[in-house]
C-alpha atoms as a PDB file:
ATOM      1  CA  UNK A   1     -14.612  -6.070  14.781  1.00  0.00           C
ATOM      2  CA  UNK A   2     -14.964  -8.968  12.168  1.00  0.00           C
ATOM      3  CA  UNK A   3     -18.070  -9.733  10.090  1.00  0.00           C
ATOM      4  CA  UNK A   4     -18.381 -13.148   8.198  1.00  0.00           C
ATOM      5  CA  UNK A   5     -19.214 -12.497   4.467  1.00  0.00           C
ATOM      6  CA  UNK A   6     -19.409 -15.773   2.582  1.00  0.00           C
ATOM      7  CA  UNK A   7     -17.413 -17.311   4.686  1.00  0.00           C
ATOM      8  CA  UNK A   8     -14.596 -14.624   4.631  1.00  0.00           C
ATOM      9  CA  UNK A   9     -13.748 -12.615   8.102  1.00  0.00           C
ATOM     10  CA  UNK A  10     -13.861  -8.971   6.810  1.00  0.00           C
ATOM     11  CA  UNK A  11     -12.213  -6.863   9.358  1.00  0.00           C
ATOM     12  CA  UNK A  12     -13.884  -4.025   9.987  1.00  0.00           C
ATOM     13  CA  UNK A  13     -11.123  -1.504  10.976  1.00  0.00           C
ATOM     14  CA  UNK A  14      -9.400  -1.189   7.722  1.00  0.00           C
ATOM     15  CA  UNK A  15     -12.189   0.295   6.354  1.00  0.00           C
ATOM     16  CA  UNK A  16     -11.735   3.866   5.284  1.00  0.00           C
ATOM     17  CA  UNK A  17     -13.426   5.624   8.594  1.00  0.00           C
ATOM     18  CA  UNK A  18     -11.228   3.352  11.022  1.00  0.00           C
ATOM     19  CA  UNK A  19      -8.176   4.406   8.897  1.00  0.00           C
ATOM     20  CA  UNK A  20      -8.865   7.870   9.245  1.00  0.00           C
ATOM     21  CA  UNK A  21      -9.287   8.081  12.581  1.00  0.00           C
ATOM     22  CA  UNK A  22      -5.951   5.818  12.929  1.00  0.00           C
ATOM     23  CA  UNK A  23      -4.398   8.507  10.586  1.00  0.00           C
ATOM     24  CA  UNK A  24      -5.686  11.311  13.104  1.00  0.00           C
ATOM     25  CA  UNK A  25      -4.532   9.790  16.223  1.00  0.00           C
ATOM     26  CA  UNK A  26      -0.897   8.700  14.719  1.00  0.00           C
ATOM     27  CA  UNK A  27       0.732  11.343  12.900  1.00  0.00           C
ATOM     28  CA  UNK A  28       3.859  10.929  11.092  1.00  0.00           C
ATOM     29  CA  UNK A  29       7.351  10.695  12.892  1.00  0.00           C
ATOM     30  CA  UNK A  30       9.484  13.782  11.915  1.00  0.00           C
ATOM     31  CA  UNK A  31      12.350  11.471  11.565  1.00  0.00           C
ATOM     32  CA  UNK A  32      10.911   8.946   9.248  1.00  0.00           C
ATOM     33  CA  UNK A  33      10.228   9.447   5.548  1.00  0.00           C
ATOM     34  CA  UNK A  34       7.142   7.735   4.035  1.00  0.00           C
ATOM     35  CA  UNK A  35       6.903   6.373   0.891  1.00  0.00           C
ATOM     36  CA  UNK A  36       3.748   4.343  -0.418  1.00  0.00           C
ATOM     37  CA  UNK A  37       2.612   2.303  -3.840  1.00  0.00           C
ATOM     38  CA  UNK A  38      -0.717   1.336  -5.172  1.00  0.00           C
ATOM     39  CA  UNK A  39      -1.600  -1.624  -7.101  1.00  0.00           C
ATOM     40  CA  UNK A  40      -3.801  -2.664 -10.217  1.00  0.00           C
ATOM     41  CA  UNK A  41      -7.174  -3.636 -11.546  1.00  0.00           C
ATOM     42  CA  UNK A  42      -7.910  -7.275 -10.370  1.00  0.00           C
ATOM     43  CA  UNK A  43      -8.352  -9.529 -13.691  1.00  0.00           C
ATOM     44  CA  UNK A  44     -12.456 -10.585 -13.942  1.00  0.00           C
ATOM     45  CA  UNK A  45     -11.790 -14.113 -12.150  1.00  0.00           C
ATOM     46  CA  UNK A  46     -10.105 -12.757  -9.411  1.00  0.00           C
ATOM     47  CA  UNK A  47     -11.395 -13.340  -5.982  1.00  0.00           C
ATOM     48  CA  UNK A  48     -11.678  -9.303  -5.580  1.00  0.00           C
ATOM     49  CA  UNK A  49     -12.958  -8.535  -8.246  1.00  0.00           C
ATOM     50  CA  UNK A  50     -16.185  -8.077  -6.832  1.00  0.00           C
ATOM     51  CA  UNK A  51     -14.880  -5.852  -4.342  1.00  0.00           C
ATOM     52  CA  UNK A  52     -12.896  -4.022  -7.265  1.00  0.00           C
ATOM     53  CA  UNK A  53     -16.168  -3.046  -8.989  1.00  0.00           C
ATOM     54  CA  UNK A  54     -18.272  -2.114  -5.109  1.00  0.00           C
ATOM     55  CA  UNK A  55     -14.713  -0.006  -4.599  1.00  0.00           C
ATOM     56  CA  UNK A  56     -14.282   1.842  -7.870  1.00  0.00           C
ATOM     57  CA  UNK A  57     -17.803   3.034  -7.840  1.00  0.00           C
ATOM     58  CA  UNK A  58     -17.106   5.138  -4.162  1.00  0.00           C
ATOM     59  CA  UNK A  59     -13.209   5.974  -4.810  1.00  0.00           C
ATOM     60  CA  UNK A  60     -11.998   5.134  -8.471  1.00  0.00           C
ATOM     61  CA  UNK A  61      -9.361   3.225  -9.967  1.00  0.00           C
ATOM     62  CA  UNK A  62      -8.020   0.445  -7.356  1.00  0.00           C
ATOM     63  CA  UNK A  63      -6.373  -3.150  -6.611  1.00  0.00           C
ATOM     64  CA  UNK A  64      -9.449  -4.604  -5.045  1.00  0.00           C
ATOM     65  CA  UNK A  65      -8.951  -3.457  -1.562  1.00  0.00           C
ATOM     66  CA  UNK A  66      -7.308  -0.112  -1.286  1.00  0.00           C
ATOM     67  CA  UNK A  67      -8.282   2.530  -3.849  1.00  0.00           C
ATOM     68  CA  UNK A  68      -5.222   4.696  -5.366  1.00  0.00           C
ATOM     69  CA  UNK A  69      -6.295   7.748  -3.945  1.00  0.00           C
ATOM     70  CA  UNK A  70      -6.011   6.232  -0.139  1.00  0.00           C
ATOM     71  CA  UNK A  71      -3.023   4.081  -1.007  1.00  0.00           C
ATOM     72  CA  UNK A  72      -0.827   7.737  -1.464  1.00  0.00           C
ATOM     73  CA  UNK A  73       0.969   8.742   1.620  1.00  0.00           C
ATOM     74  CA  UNK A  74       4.330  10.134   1.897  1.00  0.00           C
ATOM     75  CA  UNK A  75       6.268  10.524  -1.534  1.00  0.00           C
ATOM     76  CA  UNK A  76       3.834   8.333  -4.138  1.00  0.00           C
ATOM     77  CA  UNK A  77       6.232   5.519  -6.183  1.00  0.00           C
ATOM     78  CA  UNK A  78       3.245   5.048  -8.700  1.00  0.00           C
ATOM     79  CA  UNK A  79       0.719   2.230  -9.217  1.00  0.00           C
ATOM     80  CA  UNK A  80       2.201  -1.697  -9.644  1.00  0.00           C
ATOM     81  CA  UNK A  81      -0.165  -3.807 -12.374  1.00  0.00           C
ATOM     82  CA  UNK A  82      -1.560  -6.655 -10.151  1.00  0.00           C
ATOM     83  CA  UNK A  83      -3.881  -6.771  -7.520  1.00  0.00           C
ATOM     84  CA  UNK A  84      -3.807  -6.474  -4.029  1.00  0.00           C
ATOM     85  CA  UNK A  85      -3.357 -10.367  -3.680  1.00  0.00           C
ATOM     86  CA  UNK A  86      -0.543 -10.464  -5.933  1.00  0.00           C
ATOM     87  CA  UNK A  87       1.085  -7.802  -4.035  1.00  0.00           C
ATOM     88  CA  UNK A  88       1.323  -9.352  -0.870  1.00  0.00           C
ATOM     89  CA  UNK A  89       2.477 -12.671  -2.809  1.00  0.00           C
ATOM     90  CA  UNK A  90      -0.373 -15.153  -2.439  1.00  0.00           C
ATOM     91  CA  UNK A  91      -0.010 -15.957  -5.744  1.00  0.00           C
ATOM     92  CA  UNK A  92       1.714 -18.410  -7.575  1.00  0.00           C
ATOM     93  CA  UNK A  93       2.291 -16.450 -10.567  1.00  0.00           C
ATOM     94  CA  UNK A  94       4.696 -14.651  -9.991  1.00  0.00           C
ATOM     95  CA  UNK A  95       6.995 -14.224  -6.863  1.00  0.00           C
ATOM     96  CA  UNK A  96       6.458 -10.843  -5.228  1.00  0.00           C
ATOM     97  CA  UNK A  97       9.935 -10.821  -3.539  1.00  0.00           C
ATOM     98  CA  UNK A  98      10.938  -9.329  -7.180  1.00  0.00           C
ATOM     99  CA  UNK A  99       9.155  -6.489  -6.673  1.00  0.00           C
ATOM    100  CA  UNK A 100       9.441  -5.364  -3.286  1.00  0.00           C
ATOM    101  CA  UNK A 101      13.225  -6.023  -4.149  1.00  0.00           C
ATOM    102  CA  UNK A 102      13.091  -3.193  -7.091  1.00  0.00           C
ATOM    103  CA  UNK A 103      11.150  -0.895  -5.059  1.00  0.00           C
ATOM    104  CA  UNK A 104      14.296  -1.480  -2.158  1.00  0.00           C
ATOM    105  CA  UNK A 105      16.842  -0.764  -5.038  1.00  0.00           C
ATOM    106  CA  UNK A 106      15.112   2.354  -5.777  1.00  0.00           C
ATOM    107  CA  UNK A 107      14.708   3.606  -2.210  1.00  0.00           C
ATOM    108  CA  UNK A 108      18.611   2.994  -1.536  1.00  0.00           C
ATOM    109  CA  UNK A 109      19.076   4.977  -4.777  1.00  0.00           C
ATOM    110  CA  UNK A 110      17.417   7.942  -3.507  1.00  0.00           C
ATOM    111  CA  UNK A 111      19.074   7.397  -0.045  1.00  0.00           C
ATOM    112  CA  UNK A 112      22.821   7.571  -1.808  1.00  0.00           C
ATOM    113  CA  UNK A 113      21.992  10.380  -3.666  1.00  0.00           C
ATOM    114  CA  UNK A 114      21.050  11.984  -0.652  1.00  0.00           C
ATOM    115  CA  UNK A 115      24.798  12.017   0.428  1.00  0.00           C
ATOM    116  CA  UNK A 116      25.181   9.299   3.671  1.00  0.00           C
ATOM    117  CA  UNK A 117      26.143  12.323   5.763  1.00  0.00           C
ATOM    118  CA  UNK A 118      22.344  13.812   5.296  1.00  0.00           C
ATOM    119  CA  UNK A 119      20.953   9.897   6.221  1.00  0.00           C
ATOM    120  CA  UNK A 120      23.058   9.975   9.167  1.00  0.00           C
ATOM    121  CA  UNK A 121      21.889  13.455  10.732  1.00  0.00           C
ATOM    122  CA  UNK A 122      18.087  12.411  10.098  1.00  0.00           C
ATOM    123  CA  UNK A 123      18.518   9.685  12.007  1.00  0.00           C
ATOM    124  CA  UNK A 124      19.841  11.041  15.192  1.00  0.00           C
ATOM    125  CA  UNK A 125      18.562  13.108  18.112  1.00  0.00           C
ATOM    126  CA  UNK A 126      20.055  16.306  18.543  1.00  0.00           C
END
């Protein structure tokens, strides 16, 4: 479901009850290992900004669409300092391949240290 606000399609079922549910209905794959990162205070001209202020008064500190608290799942890398926007690189300030880069570096860290043996036996059936 999509509602038109302002001329922005909101879609409906990324809102925290639809996510829930989703949450409910899907659980985690014993085999995978989650990780998750949250994002930043928008800056006052930011086009979610508005939603930053409507969001932090129900669920605290967020980026302008997800709040902290609901951007946790799995093991928690921390918060980055830009919005959601800047995040998924719609921005020409800075280029966001940098940072999803870093966050790659440190997951293969954590994946060597794990021995390649241990990676190897979570990812197959026995």
């Amino acid at each position: 479901m999509t509602v038109d606000y302002m001329g922005t399609l909101i879609l409906f079922p990324l809102l925290t009850l639809e996510v829930n549910t989703f949450n409910k209905e899907v659980p985690d794959h014993p085999d995978v290992r989650y990780f998750s990162i949250g994002g930043g205070k928008p800056g006052y001209g930011s086009p979610l900004y508005f939603f930053y202020k409507m969001l932090y008064k129900k669920e605290g500190p967020n980026d302008g669409l997800v709040s902290t608290l609901s951007a946790q799942w799995g093991k928690y890398l921390g918060n980055l300092e830009e919005d959601h926007i800047q995040q998924m690189g719609w921005t020409i300030k800075r280029d966001a391949r940098y940072v999803y880069r870093g966050i790659a570096e440190i997951l293969a860290k954590q994946e060597m240290e794990m021995g390649i043996n241990s990676i190897y036996k979570q990812g197959t059936s026995q």
